[in-house]
N, C-alpha and C. Protein backbone atom coordinates (compact mmCIF):
# COMPACT_ATOMS: atom_id res chain seq x y z
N UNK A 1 11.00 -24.10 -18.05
CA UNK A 1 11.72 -22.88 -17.71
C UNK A 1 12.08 -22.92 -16.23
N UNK A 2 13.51 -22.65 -15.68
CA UNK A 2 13.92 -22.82 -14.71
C UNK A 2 13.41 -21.28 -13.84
N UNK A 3 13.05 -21.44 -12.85
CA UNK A 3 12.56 -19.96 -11.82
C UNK A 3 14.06 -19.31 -11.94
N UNK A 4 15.31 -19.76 -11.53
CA UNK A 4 16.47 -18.89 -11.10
C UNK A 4 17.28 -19.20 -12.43
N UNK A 5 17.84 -17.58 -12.72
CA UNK A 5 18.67 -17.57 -13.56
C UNK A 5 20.15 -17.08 -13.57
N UNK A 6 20.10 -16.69 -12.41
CA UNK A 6 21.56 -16.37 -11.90
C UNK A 6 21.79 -14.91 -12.50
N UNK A 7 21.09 -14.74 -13.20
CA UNK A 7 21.42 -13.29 -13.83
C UNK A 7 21.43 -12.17 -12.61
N UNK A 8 20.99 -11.93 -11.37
CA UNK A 8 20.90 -11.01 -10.94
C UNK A 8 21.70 -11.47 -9.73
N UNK A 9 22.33 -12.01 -9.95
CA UNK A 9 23.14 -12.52 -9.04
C UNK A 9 24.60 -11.27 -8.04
N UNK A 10 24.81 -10.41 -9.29
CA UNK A 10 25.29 -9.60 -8.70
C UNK A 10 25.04 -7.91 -8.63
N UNK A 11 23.81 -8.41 -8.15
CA UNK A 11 23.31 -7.44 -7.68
C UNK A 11 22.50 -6.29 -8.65
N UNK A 12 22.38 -7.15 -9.95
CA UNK A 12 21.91 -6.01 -11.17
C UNK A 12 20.66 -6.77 -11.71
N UNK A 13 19.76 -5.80 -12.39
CA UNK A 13 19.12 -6.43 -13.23
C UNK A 13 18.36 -5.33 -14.40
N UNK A 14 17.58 -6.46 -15.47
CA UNK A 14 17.58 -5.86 -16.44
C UNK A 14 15.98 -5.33 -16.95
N UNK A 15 15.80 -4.07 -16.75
CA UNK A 15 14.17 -3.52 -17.08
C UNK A 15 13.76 -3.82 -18.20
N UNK A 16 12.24 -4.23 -18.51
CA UNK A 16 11.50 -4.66 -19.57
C UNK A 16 12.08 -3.86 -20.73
N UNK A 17 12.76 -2.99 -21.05
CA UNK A 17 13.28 -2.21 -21.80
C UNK A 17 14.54 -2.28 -21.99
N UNK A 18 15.57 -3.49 -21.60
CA UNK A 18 16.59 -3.32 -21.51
C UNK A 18 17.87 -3.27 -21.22
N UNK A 19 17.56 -1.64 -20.46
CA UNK A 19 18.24 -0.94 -19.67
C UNK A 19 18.83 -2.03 -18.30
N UNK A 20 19.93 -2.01 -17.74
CA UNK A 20 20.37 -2.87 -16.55
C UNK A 20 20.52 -1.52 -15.59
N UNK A 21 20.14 -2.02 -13.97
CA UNK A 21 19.97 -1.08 -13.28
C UNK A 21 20.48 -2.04 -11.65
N UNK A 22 21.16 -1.38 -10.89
CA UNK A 22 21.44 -1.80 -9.67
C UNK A 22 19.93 -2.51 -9.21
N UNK A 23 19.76 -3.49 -8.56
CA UNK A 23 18.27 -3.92 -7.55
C UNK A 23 18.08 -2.92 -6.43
N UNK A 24 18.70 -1.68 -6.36
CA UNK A 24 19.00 -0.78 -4.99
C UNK A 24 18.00 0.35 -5.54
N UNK A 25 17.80 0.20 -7.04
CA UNK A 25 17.42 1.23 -7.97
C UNK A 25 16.02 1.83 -7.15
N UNK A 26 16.07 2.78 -7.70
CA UNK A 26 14.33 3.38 -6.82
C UNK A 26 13.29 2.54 -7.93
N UNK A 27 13.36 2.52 -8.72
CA UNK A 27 12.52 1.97 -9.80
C UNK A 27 12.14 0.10 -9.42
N UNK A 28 13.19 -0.22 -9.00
CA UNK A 28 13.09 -1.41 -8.08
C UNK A 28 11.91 -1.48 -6.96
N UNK A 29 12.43 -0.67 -6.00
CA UNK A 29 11.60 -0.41 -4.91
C UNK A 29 10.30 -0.08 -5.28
N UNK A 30 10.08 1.05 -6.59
CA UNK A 30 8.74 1.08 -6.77
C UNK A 30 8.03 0.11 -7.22
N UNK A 31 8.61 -0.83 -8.38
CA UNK A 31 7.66 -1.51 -8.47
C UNK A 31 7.70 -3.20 -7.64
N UNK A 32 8.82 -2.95 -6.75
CA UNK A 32 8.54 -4.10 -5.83
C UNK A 32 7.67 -3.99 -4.51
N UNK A 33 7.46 -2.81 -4.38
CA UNK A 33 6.73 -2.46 -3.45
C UNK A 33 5.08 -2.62 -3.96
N UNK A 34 4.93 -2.35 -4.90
CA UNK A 34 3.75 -2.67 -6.11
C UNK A 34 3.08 -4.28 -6.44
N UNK A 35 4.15 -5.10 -5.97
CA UNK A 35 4.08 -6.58 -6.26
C UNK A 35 4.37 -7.09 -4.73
N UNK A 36 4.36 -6.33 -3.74
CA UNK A 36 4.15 -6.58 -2.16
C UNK A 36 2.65 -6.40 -1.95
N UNK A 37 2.42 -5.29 -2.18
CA UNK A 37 0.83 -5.08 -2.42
C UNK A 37 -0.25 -5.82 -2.99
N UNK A 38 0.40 -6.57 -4.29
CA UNK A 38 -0.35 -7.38 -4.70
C UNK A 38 -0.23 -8.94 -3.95
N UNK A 39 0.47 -9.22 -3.30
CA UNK A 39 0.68 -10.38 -2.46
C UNK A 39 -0.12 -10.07 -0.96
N UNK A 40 -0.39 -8.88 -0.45
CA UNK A 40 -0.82 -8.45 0.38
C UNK A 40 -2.55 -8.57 0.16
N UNK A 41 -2.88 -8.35 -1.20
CA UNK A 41 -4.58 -8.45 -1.48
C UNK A 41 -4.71 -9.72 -1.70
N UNK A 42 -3.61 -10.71 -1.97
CA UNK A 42 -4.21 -12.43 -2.23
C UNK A 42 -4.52 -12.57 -0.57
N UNK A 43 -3.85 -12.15 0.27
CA UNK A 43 -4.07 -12.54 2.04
C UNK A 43 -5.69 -12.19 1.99
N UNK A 44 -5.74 -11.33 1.95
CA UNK A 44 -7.12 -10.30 1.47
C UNK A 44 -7.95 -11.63 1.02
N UNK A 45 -8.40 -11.66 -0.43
CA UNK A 45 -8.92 -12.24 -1.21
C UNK A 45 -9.36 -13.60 -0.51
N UNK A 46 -8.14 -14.33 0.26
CA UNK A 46 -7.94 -15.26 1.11
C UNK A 46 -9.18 -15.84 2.06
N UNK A 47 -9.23 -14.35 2.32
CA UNK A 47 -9.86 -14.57 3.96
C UNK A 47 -11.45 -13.57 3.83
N UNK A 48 -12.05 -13.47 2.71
CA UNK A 48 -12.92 -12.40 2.65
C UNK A 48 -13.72 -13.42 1.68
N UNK A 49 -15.59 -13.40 2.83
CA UNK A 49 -16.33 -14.11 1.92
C UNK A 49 -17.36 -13.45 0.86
N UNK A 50 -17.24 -11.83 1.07
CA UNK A 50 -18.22 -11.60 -0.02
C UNK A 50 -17.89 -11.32 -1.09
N UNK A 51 -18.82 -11.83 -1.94
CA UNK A 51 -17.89 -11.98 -3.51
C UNK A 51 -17.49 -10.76 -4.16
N UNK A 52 -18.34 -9.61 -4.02
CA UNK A 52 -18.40 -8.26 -4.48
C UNK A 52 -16.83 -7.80 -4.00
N UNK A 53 -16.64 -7.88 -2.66
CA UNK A 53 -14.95 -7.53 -2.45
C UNK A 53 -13.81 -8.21 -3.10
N UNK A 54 -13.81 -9.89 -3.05
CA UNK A 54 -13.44 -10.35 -3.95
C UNK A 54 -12.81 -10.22 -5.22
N UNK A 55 -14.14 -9.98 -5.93
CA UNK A 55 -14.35 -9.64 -7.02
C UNK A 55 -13.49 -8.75 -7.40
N UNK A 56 -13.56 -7.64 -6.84
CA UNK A 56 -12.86 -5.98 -7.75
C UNK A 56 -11.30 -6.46 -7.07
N UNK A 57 -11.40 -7.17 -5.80
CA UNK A 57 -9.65 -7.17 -5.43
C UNK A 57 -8.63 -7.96 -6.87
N UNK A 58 -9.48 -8.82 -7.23
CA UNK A 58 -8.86 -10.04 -8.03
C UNK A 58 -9.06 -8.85 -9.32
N UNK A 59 -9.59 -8.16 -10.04
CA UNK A 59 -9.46 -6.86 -10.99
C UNK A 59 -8.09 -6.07 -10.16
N UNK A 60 -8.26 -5.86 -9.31
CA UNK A 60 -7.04 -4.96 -8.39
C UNK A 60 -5.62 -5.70 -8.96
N UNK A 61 -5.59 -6.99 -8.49
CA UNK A 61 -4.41 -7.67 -8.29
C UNK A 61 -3.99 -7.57 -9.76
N UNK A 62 -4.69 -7.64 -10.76
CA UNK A 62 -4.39 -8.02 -12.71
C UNK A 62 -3.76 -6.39 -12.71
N UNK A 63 -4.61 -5.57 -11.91
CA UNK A 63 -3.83 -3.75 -12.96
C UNK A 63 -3.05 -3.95 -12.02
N UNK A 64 -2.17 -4.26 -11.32
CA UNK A 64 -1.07 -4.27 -10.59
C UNK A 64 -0.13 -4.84 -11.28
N UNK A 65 -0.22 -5.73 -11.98
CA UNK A 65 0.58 -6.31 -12.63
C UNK A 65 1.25 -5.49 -13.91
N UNK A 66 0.00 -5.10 -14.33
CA UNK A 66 0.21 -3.53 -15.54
C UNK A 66 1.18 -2.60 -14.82
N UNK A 67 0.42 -2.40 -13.50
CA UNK A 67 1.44 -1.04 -13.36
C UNK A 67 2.73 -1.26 -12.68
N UNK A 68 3.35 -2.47 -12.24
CA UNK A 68 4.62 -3.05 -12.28
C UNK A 68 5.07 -3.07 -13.15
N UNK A 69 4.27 -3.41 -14.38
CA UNK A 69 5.27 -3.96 -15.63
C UNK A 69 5.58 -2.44 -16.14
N UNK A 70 4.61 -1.53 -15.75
CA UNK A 70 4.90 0.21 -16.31
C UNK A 70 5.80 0.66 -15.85
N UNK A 71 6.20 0.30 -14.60
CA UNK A 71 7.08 0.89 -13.78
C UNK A 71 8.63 0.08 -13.80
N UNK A 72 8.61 -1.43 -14.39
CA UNK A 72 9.84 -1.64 -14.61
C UNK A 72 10.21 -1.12 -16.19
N UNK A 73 9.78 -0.10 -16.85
CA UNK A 73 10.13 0.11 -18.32
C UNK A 73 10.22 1.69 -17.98
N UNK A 74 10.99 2.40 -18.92
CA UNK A 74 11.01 3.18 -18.89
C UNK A 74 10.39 4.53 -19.91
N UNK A 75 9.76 3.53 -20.66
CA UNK A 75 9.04 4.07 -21.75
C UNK A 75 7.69 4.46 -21.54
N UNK A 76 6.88 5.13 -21.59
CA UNK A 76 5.75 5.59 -21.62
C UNK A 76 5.12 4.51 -22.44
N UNK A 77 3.32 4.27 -21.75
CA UNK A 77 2.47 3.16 -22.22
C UNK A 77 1.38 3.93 -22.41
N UNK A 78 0.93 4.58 -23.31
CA UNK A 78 -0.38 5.51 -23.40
C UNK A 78 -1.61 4.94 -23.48
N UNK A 79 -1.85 3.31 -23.86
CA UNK A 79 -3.02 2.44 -23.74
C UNK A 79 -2.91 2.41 -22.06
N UNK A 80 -1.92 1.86 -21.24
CA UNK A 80 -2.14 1.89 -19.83
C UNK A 80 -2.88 3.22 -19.13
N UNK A 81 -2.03 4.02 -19.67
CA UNK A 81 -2.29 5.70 -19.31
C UNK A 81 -4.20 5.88 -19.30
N UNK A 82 -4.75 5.58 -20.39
CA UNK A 82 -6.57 5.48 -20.52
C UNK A 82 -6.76 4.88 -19.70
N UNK A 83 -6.11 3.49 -19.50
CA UNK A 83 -6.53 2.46 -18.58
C UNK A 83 -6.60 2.81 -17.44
N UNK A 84 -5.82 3.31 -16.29
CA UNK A 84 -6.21 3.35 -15.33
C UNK A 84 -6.52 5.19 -15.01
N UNK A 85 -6.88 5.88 -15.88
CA UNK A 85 -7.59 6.57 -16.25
C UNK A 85 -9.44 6.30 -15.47
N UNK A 86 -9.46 5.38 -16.20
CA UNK A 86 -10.55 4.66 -16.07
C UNK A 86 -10.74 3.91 -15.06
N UNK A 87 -10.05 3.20 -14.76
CA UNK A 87 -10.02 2.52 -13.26
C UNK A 87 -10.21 3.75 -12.13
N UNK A 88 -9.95 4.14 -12.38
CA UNK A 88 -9.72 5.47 -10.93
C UNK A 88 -11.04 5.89 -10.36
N UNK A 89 -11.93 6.49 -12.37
CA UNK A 89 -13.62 6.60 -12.01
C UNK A 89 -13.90 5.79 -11.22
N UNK A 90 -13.61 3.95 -11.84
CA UNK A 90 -14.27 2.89 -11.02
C UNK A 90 -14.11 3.09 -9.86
N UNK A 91 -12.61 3.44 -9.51
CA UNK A 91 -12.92 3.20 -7.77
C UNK A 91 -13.54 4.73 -7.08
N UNK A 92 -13.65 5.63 -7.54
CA UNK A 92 -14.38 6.44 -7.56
C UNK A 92 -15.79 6.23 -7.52
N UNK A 93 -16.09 5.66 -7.59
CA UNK A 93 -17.47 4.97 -7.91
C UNK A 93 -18.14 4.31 -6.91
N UNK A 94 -17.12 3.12 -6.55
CA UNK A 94 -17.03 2.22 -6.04
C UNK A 94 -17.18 2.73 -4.45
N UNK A 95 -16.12 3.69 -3.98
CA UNK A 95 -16.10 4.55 -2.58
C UNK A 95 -17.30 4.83 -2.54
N UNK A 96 -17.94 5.42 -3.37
CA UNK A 96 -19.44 6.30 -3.28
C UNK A 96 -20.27 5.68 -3.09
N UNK A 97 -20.31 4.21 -3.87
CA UNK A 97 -21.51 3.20 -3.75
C UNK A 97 -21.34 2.46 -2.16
N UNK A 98 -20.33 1.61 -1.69
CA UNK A 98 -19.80 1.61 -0.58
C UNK A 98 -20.38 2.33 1.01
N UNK A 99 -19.75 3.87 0.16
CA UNK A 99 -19.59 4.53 1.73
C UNK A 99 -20.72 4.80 2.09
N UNK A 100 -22.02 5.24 1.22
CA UNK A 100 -23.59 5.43 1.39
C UNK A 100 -24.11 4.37 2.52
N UNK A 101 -23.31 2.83 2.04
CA UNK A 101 -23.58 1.65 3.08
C UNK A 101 -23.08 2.18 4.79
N UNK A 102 -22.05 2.78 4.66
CA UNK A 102 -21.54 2.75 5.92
C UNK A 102 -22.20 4.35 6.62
N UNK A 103 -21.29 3.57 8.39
CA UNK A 103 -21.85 5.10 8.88
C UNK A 103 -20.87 6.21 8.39
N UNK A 104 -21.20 7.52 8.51
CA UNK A 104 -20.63 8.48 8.62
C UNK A 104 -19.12 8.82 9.30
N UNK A 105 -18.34 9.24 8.69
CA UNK A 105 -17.09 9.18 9.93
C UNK A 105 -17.22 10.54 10.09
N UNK A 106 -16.74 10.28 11.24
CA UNK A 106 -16.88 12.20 12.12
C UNK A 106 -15.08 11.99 12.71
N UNK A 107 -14.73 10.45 13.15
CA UNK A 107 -13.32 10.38 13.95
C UNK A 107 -12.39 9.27 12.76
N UNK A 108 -11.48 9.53 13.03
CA UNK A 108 -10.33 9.04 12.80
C UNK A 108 -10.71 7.58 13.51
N UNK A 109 -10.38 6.21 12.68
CA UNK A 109 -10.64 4.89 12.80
C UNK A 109 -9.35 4.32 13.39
N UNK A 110 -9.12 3.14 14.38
CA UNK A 110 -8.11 2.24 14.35
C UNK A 110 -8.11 1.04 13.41
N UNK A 111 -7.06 0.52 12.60
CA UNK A 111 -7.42 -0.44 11.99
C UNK A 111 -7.81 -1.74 12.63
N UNK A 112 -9.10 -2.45 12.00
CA UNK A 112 -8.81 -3.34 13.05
C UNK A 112 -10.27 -4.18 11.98
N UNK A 113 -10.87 -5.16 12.75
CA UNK A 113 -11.56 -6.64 12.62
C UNK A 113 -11.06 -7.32 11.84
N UNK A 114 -11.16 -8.90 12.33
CA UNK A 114 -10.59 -9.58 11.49
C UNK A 114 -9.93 -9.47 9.74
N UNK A 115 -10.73 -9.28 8.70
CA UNK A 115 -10.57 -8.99 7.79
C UNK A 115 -10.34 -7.58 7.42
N UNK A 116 -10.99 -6.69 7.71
CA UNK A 116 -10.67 -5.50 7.64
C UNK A 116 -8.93 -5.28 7.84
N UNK A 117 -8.56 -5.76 8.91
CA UNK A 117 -7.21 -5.79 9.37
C UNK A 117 -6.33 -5.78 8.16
N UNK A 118 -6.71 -6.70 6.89
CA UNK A 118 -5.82 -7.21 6.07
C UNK A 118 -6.08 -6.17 4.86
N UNK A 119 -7.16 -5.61 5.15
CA UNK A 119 -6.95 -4.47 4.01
C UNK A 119 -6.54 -3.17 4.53
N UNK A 120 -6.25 -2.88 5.81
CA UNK A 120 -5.86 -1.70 6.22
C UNK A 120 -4.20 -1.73 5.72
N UNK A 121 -3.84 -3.34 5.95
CA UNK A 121 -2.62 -3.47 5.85
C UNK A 121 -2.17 -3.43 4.04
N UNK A 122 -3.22 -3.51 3.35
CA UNK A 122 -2.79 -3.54 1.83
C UNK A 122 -2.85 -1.87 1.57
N UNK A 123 -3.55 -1.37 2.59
CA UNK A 123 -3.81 0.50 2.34
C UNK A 123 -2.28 1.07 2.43
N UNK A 124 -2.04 0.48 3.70
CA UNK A 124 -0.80 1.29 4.27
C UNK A 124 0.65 0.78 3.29
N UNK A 125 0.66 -0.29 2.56
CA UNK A 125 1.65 -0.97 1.64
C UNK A 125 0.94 -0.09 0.16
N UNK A 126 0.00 -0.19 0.15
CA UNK A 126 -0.76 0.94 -1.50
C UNK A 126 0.22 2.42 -0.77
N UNK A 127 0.15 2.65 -0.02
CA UNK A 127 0.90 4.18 0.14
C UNK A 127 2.15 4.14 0.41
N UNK A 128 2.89 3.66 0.76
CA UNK A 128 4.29 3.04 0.94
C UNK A 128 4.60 3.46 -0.86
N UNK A 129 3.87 2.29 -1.79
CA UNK A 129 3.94 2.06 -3.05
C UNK A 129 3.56 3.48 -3.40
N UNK A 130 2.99 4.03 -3.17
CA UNK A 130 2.32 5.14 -3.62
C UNK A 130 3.61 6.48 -3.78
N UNK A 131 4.38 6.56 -2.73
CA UNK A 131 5.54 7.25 -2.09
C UNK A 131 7.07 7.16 -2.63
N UNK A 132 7.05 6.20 -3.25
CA UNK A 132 8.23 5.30 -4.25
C UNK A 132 7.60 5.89 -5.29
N UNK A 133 6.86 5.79 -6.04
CA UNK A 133 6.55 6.08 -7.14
C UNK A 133 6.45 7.76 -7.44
N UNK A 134 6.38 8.02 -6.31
CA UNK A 134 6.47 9.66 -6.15
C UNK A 134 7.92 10.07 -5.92
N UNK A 135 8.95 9.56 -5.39
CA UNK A 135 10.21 9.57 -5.20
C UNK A 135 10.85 8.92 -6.48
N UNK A 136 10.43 8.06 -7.17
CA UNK A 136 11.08 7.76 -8.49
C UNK A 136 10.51 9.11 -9.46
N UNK A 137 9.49 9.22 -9.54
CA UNK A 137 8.92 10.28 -10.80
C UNK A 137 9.68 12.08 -10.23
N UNK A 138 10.35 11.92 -9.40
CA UNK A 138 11.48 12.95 -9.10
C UNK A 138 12.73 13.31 -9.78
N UNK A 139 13.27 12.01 -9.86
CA UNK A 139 14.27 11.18 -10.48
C UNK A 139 14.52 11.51 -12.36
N UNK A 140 13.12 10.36 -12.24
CA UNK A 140 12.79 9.50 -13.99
C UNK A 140 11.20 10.20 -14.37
N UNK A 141 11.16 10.15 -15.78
CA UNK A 141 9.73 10.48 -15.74
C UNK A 141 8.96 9.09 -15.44
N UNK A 142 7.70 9.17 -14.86
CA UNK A 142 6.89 8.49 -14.27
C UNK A 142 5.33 8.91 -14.81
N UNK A 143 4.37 7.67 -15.33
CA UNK A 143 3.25 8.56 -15.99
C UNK A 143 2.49 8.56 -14.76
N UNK A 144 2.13 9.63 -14.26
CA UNK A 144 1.29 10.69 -13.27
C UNK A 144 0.12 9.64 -12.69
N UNK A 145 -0.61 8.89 -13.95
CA UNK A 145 -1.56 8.60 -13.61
C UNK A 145 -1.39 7.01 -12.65
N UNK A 146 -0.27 6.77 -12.87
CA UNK A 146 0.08 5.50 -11.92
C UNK A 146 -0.08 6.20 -10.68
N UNK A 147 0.85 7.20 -10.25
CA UNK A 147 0.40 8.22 -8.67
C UNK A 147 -0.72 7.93 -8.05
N UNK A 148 -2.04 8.59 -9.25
CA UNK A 148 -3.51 8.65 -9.22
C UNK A 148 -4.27 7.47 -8.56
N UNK A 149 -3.44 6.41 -9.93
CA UNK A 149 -4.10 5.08 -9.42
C UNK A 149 -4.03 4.90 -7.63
N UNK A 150 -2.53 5.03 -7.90
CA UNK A 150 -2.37 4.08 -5.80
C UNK A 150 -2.44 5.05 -5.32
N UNK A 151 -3.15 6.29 -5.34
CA UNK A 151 -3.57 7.25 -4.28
C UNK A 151 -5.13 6.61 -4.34
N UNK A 152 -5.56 7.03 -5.17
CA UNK A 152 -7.28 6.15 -5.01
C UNK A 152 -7.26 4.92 -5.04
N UNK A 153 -6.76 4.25 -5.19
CA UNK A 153 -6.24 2.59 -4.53
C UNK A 153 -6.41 2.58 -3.09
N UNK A 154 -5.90 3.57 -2.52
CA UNK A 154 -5.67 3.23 -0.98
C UNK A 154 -6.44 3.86 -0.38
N UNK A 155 -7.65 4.75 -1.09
CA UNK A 155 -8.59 5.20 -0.62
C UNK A 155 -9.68 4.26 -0.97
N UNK A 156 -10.02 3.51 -1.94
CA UNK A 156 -10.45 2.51 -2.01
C UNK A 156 -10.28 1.52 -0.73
N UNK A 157 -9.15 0.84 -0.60
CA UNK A 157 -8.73 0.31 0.32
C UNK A 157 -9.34 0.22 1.88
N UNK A 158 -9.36 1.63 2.06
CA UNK A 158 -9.59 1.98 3.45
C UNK A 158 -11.62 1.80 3.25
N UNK A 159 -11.91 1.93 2.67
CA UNK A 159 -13.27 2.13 1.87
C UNK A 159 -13.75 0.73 2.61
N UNK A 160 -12.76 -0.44 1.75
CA UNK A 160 -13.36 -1.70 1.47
C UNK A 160 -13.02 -2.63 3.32
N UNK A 161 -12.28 -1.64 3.46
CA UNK A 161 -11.96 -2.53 5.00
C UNK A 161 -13.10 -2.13 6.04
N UNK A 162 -13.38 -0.61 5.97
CA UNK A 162 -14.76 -0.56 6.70
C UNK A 162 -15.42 -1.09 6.03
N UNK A 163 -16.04 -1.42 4.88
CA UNK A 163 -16.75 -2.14 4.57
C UNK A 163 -16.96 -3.63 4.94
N UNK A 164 -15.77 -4.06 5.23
CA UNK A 164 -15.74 -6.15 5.37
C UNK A 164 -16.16 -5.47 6.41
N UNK A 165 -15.32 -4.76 7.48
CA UNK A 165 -16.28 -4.82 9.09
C UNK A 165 -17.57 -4.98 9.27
N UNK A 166 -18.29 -3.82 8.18
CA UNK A 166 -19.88 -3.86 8.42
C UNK A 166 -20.33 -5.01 8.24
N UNK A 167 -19.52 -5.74 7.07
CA UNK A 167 -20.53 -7.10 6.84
C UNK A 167 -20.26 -7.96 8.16
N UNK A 168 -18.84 -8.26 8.69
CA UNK A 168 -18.67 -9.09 9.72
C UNK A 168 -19.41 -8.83 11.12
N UNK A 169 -19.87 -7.46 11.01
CA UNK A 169 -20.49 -6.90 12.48
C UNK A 169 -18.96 -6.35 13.34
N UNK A 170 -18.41 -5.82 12.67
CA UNK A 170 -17.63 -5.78 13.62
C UNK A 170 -17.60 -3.89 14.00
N UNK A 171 -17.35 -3.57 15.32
CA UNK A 171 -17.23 -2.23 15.34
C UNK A 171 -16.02 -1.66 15.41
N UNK A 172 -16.44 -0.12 14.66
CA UNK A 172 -15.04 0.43 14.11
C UNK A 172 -14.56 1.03 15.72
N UNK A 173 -13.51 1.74 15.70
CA UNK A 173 -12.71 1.82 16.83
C UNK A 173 -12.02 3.34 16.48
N UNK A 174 -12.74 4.00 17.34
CA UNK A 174 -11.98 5.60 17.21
C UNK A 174 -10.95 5.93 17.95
N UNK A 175 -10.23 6.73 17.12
CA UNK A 175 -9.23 7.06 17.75
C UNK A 175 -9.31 7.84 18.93
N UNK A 176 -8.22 8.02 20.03
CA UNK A 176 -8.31 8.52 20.99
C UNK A 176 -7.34 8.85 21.88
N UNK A 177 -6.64 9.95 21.83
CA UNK A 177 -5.52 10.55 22.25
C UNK A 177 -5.53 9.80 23.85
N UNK A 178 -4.04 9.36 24.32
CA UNK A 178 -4.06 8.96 25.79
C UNK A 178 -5.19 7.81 26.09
C-alpha cells in the first residue's frame, strides 16, 4: 500500500463516513489537533523512565486514536461513548493516587524540568484539542464525552508532569508577577 494517494490533493478529503469535507474543515482541525497530541506523548513516552507513566501514556496514545477516528465520522459511537466514560474515572483516579504523592499547590506552577517540560507541552496541545472540539460540537453534533475526555486528559497531564519532576528531583517553579 502506497502512503500518498493523491486524493487530497485538492484540498478535500473524505470522513470515515464518507462524507468529503474541505481539510480547512473544523472537524479537521479537531481531530488533527488530537493526532498532534498523540505525537506529542510519543516525545513524552520517549524520554520518561518510569514505567507507571509510560504505561497509562501508551493506553493514552491507543484512546486517541478512538477519539480521532470519532471525530473524523460523523455518526455517533455509543461503545466509545462507555469507553471513555470509563477512562475519565481512570484518570480520575489516577490524579488522586498521584497528587497524595506530591506537595500541595497553594501557587500557580511554571512549566518546566526536563521531562515534565514535555508533558506540560502535551497539556497545553490536550487543550488546544480540547477547544476545537468544543468549537466543532457548536457547529456538528459532537459526543460530549470526547470534551470530558481531553478536559481530564489535560488535567491528568498537568498531574503527570509534576509528577516526572518529583521523581527527577526537580523543583517546581512558582509563578510570580514582575
Amino acid at each position: 500500500m502506497s502512503i500518498y494517494t493523491r486524493a487530497g490533493d485538492k484540498g478535500k478529503t473524505i470522513l470515515k463516513d464518507g462524507k468529503k469535507v474541505s481539510k480547512s474543515h473544523i472537524r479537521l482541525e479537531a481531530y488533527g489537533t488530537v493526532d498532534e497530541l498523540n505525537s506529542s506523548l510519543g516525545i513524552s513516552i520517549a524520554n520518561l523512565k518510569d514505567n507507571s507513566l509510560k504505561k497509562e501514556l501508551l493506553k493514552i496514545q491507543n484512546d486517541l486514536f478512538e477519539v480521532g477516528g470519532q471525530l473524523a465520522s460523523t455518526k455517533k459511537n455509543k461503545k466509545l461513548d462507555l469507553f471513555l466514560e470509563k477512562r475519565v474515572r481512570d484518570f480520575e483516579n489516577l490524579i488522586d493516587k498521584w497528587t497524595k504523592k506530591l506537595p500541595k499547590l497553594t501557587h500557580f506552577i511554571l512549566p518546566g524540568g526536563e521531562k515534565g517540560s514535555f508533558l506540560h507541552l502535551s497539556r497545553t496541545i490536550c487543550r488546544r484539542a480540547e477547544r476545537r472540539v468544543v468549537s466543532l460540537s457548536k457547529k456538528e453534533t459532537v459526543d460530549n464525552n470526547v470534551i470530558v475526555y481531553l478536559n481530564r486528559l489535560s488535567d491528568l497531564l498537568f498531574t503527570m508532569a509534576r509528577f516526572a519532576n518529583k521523581i527527577d528531583k526537580e523543583k517546581e517553579i512558582v509563578w510570580k508577577i514582575g
